[in-house]
PDB file of N, CA and C in Angstrom:
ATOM      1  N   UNK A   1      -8.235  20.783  -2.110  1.00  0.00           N
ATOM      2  CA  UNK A   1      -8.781  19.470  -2.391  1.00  0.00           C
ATOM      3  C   UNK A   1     -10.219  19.447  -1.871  1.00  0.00           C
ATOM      4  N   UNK A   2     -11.450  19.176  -2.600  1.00  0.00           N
ATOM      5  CA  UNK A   2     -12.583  18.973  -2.334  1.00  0.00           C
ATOM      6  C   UNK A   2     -12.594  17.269  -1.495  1.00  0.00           C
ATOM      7  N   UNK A   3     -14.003  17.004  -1.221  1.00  0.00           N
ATOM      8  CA  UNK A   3     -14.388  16.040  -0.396  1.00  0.00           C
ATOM      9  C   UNK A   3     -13.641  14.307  -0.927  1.00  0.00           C
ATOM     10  N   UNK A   4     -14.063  14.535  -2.273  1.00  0.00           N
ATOM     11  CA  UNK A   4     -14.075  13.665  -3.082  1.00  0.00           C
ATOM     12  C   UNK A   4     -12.209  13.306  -3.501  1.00  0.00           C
ATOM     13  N   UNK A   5     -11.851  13.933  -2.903  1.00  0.00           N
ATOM     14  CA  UNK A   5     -10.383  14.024  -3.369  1.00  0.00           C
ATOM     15  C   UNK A   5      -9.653  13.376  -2.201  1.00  0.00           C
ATOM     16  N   UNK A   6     -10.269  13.850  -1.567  1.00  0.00           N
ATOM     17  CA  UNK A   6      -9.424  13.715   0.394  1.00  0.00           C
ATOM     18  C   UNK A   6     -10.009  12.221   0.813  1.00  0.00           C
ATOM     19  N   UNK A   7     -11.005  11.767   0.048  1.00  0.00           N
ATOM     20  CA  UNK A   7     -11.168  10.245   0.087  1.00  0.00           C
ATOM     21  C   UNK A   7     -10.459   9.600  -0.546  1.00  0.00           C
ATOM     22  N   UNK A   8     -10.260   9.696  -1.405  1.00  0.00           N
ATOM     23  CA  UNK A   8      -9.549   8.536  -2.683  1.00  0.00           C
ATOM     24  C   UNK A   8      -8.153   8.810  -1.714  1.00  0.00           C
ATOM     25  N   UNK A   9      -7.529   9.978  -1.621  1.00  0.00           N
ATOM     26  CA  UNK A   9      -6.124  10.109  -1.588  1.00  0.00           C
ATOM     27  C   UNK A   9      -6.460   8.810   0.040  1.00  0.00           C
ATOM     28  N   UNK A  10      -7.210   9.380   1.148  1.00  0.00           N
ATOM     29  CA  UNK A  10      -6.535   8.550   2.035  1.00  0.00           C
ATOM     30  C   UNK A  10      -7.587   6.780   2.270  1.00  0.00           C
ATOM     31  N   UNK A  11      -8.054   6.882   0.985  1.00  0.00           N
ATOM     32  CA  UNK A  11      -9.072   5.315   1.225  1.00  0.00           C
ATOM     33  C   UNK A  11      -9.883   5.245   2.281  1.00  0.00           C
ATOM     34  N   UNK A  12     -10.865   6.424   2.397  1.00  0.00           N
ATOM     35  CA  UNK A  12     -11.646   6.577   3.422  1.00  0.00           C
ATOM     36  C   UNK A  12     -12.948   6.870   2.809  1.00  0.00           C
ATOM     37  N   UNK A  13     -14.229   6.566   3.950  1.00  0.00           N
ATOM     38  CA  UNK A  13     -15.374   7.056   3.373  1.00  0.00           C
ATOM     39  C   UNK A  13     -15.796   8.318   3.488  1.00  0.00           C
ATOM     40  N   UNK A  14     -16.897   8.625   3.273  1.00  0.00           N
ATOM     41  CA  UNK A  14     -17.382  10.158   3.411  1.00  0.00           C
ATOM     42  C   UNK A  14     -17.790  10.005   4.808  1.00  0.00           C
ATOM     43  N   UNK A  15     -18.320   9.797   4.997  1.00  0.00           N
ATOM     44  CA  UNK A  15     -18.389   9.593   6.901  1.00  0.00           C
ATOM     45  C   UNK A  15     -17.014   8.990   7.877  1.00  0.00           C
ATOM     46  N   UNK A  16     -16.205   8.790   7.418  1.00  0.00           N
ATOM     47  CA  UNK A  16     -14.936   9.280   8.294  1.00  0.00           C
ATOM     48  C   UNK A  16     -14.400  10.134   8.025  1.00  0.00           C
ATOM     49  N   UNK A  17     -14.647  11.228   6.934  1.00  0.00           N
ATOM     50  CA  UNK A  17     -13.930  12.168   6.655  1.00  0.00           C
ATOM     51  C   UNK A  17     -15.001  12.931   7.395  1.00  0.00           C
ATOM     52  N   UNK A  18     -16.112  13.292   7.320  1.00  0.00           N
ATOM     53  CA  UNK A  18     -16.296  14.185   8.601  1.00  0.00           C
ATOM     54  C   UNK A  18     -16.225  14.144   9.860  1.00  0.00           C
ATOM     55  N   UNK A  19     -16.219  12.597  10.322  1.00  0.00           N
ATOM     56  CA  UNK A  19     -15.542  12.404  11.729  1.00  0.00           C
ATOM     57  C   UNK A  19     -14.389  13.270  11.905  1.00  0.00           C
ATOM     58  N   UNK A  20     -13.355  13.214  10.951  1.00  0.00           N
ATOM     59  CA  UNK A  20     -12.007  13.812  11.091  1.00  0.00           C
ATOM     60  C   UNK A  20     -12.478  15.181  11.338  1.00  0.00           C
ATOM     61  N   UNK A  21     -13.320  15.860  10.323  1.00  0.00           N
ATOM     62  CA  UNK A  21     -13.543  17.295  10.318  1.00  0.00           C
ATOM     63  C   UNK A  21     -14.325  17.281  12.080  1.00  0.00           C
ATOM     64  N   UNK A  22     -14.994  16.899  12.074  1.00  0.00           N
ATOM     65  CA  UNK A  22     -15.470  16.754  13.941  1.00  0.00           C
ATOM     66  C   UNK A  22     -15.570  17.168  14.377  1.00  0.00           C
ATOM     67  N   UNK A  23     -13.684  15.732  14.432  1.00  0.00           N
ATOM     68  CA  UNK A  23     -13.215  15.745  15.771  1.00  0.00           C
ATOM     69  C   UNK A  23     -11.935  17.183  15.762  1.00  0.00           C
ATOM     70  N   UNK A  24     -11.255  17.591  14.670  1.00  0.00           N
ATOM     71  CA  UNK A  24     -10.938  18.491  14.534  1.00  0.00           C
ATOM     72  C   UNK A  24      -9.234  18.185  14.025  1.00  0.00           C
ATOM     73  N   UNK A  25      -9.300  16.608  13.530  1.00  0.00           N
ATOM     74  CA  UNK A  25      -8.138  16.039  12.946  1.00  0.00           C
ATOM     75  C   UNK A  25      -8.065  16.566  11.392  1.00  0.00           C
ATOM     76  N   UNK A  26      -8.269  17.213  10.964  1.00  0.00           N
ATOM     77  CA  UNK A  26      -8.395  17.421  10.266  1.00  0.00           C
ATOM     78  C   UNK A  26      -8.763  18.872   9.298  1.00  0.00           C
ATOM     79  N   UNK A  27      -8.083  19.776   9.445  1.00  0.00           N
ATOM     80  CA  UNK A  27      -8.589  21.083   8.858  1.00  0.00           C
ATOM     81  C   UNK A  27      -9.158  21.931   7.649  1.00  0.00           C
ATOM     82  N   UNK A  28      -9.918  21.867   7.879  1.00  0.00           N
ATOM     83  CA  UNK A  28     -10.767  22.788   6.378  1.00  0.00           C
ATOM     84  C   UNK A  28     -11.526  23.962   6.424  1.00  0.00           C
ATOM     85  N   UNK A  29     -12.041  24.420   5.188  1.00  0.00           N
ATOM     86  CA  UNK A  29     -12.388  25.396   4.808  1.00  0.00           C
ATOM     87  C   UNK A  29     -13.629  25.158   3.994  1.00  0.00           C
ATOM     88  N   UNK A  30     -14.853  26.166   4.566  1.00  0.00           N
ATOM     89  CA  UNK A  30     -15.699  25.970   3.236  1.00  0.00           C
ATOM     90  C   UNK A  30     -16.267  26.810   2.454  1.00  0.00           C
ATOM     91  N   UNK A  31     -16.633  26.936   1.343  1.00  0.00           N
ATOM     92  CA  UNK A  31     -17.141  27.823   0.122  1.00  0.00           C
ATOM     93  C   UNK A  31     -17.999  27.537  -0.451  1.00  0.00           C
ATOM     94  N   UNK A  32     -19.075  28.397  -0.059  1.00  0.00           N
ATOM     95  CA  UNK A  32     -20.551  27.736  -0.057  1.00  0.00           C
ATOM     96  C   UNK A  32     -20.853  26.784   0.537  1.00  0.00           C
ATOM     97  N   UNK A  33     -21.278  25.676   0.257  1.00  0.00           N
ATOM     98  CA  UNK A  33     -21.561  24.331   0.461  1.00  0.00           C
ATOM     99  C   UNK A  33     -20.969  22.936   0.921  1.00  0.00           C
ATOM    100  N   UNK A  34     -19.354  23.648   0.241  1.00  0.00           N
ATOM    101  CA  UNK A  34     -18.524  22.575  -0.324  1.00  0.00           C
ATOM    102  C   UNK A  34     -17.710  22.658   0.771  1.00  0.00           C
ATOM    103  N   UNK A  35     -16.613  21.346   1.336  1.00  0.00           N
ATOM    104  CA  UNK A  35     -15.496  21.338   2.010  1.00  0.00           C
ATOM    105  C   UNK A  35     -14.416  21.522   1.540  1.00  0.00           C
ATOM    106  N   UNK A  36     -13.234  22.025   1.737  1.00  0.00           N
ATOM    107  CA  UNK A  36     -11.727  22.275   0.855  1.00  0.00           C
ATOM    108  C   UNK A  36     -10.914  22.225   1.916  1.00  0.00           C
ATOM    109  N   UNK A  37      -9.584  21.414   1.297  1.00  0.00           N
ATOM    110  CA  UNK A  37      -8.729  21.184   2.569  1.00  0.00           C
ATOM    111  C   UNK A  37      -7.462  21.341   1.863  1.00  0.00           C
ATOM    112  N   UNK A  38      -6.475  21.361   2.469  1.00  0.00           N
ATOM    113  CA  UNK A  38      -4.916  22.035   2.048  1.00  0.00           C
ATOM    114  C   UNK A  38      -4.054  20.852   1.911  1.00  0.00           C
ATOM    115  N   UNK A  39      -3.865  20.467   0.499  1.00  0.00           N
ATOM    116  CA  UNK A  39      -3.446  19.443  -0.114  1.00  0.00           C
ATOM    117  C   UNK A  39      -1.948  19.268   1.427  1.00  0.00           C
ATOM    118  N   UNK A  40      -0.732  20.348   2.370  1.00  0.00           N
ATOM    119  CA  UNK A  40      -0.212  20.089   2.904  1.00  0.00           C
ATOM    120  C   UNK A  40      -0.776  19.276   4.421  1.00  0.00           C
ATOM    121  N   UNK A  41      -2.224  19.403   4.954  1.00  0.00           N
ATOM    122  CA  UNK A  41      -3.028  19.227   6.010  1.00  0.00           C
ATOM    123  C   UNK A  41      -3.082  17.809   5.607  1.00  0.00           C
ATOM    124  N   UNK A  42      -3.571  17.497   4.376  1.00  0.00           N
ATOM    125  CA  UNK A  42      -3.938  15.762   4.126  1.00  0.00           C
ATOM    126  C   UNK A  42      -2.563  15.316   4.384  1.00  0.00           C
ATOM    127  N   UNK A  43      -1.284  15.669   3.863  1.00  0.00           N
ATOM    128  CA  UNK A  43      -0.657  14.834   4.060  1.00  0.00           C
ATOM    129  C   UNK A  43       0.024  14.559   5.447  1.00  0.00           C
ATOM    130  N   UNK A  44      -0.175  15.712   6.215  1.00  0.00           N
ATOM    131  CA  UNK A  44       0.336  15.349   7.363  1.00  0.00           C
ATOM    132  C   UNK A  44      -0.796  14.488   8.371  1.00  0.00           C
ATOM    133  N   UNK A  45      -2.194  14.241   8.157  1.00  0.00           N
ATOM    134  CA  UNK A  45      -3.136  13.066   8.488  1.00  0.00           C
ATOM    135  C   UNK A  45      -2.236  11.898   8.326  1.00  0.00           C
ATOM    136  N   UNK A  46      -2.155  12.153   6.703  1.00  0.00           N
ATOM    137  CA  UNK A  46      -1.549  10.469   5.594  1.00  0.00           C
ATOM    138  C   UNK A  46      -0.554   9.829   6.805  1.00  0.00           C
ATOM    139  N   UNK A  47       0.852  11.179   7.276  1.00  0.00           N
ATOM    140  CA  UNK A  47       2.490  10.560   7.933  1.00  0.00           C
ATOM    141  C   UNK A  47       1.872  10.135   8.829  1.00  0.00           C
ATOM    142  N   UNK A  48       0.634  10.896  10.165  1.00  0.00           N
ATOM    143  CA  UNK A  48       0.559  10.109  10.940  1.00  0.00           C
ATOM    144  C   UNK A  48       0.097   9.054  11.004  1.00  0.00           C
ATOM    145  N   UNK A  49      -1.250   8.386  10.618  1.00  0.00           N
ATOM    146  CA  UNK A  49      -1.449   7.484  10.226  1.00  0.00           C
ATOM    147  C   UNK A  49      -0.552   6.330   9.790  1.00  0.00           C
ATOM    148  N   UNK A  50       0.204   6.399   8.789  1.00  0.00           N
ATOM    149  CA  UNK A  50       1.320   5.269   8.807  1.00  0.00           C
ATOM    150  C   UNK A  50       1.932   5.539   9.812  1.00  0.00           C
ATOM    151  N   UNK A  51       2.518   6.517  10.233  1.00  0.00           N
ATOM    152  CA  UNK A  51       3.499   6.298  11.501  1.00  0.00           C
ATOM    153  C   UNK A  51       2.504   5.507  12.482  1.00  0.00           C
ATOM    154  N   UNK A  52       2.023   5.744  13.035  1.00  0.00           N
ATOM    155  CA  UNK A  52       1.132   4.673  13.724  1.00  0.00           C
ATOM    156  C   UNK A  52       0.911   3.293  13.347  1.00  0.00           C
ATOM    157  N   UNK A  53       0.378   3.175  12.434  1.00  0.00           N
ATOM    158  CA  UNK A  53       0.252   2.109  11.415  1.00  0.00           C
ATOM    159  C   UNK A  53       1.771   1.022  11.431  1.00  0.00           C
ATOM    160  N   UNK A  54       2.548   1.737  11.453  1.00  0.00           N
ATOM    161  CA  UNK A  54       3.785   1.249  11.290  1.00  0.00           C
ATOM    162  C   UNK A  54       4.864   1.282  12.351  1.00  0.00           C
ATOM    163  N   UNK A  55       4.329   1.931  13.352  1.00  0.00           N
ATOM    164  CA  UNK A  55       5.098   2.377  14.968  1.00  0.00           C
ATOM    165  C   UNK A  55       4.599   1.333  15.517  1.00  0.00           C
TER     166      UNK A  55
END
């Protein structure tokens, strides 16, 4: 999942998504230029987040 993907999925801006990258909540990879992250990594952000959200 590129930058643009990992926003929409969790309704975030581009500047909290590199906060995440950071702070190190968050794991990726890059190629060239670009950020890429492991469609399984977003979702385990997504559980905690509601679990919190909802804990």
């Amino acid at each position: 999942m590129d930058n643009a993907e990992v926003c929409r999925q969790l309704h975030i801006s581009k500047r909290t998504l590199q906060y995440l990258r950071n702070s190190g909540k968050l794991p990726y990879s890059t190629l060239g230029n670009k950020c890429y992250y492991k469609p399984e990594d977003v979702r385990v952000l997504l559980d905690k987040d509601l679990t919190i959200k909802c804990g």
